[in-house]
C-alpha atoms as a PDB file:
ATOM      1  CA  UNK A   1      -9.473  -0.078  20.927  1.00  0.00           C
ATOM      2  CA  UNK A   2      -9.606   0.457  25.074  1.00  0.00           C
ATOM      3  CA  UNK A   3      -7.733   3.398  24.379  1.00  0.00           C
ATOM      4  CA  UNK A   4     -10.241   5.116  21.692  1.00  0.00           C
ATOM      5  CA  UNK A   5     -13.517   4.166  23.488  1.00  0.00           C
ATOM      6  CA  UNK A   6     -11.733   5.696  26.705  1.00  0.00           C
ATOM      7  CA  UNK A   7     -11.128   9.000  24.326  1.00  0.00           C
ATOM      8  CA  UNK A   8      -7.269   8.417  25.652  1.00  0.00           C
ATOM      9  CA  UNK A   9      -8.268   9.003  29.303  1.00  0.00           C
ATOM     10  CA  UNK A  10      -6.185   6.897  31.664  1.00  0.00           C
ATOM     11  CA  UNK A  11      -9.040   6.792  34.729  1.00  0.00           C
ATOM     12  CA  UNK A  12     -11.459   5.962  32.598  1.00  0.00           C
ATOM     13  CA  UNK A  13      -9.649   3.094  30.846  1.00  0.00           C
ATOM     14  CA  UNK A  14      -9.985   1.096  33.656  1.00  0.00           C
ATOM     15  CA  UNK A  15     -14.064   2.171  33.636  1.00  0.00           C
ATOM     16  CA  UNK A  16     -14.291   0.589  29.900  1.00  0.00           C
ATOM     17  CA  UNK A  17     -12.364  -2.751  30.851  1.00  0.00           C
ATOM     18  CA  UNK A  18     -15.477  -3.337  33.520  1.00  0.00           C
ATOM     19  CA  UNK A  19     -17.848  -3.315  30.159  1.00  0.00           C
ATOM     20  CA  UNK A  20     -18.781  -6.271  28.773  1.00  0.00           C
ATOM     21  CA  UNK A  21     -17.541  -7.542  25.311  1.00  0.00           C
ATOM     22  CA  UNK A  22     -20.662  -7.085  23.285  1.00  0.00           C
ATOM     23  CA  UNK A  23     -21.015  -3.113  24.415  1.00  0.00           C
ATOM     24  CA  UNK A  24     -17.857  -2.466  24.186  1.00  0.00           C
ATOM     25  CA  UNK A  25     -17.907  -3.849  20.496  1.00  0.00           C
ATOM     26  CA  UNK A  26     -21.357  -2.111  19.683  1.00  0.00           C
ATOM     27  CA  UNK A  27     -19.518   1.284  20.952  1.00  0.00           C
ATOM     28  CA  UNK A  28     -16.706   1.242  18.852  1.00  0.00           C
ATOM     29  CA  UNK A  29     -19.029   0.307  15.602  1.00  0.00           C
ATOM     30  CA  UNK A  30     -20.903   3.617  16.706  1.00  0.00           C
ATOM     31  CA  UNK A  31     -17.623   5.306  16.808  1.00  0.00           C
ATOM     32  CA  UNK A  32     -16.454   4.221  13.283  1.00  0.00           C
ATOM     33  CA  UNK A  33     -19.936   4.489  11.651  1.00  0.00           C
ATOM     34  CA  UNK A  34     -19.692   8.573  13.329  1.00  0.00           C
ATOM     35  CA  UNK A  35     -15.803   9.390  12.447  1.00  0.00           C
ATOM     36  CA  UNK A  36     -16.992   7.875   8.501  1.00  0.00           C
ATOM     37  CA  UNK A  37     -20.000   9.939   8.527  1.00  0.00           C
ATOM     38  CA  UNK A  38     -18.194  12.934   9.261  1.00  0.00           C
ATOM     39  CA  UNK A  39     -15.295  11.772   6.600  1.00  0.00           C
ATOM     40  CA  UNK A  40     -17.879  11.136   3.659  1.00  0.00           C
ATOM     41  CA  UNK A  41     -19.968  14.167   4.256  1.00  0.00           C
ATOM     42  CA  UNK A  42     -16.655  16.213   3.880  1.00  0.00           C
ATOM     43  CA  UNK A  43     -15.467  14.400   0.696  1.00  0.00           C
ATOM     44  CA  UNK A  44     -19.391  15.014  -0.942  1.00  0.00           C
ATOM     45  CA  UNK A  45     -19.002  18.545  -0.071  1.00  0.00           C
ATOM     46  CA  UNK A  46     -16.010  18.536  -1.590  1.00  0.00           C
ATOM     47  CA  UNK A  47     -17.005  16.988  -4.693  1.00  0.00           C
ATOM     48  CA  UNK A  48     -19.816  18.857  -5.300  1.00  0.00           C
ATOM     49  CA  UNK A  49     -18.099  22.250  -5.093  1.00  0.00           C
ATOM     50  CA  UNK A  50     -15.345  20.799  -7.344  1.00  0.00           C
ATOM     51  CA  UNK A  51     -17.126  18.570  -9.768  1.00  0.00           C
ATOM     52  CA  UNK A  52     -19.113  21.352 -12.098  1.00  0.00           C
ATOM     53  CA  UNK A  53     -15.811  22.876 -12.578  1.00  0.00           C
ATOM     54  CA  UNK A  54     -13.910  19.850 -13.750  1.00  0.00           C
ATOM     55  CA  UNK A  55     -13.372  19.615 -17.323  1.00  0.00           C
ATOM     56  CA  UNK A  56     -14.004  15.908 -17.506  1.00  0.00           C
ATOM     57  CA  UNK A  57     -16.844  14.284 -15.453  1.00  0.00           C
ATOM     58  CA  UNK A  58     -16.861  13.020 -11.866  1.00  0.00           C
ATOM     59  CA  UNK A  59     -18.432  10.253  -9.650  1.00  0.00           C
ATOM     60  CA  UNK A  60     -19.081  11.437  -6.344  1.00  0.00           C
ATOM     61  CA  UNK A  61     -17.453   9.405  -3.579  1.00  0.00           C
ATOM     62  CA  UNK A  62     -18.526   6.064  -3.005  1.00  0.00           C
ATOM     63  CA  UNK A  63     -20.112   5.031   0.706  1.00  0.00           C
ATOM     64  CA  UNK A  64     -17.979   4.022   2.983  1.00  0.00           C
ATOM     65  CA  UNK A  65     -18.260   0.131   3.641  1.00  0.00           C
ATOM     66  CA  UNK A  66     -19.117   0.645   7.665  1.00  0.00           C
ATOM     67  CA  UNK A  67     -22.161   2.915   6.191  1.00  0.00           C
ATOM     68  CA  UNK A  68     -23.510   0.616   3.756  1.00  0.00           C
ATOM     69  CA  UNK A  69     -26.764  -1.603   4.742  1.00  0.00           C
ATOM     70  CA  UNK A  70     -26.148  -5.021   3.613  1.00  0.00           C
ATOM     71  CA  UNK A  71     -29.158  -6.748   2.189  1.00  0.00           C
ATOM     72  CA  UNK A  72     -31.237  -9.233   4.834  1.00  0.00           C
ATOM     73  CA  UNK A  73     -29.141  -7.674   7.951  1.00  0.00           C
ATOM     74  CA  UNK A  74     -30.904  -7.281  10.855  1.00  0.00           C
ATOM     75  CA  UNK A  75     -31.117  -3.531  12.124  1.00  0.00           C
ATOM     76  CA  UNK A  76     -32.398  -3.905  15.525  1.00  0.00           C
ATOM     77  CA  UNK A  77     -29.182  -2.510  17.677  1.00  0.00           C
END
């Protein structure tokens, strides 16, 4: 996890293990909830362009579970 929120940068590894727990945690949720984004978006494009064309029917891609708002959760972050 050090290595990913350091974006594999040696110096700056030693920068991240200065953070404290709770940012560092909040950081790499923002990273997963981004790199999922970017995933899903690219399997709904590629559903849509494929789907109308498929001789049997489709579901378009389900949300990932990092993306999905559970009921009652608190969204202040």
């Amino acid at each position: 996890m050090i290595h990913e929120l350091a974006d594999y940068d040696p110096p700056r590894i030693l920068e991240i293990l200065h953070w404290p727990l709770r940012e560092s945690l909040l950081k790499y949720v923002h990273m997963m909830k981004r790199e999922a984004t970017i995933e899903y978006r690219h399997q709904v494009m590629l559903w849509a362009a494929l789907a109308p064309h498929g001789k049997e029917k489709r579901k378009p891609p389900r949300l990932p579970k990092v993306l999905r708002v559970r009921k009652g959760a608190d969204r202040a972050e």
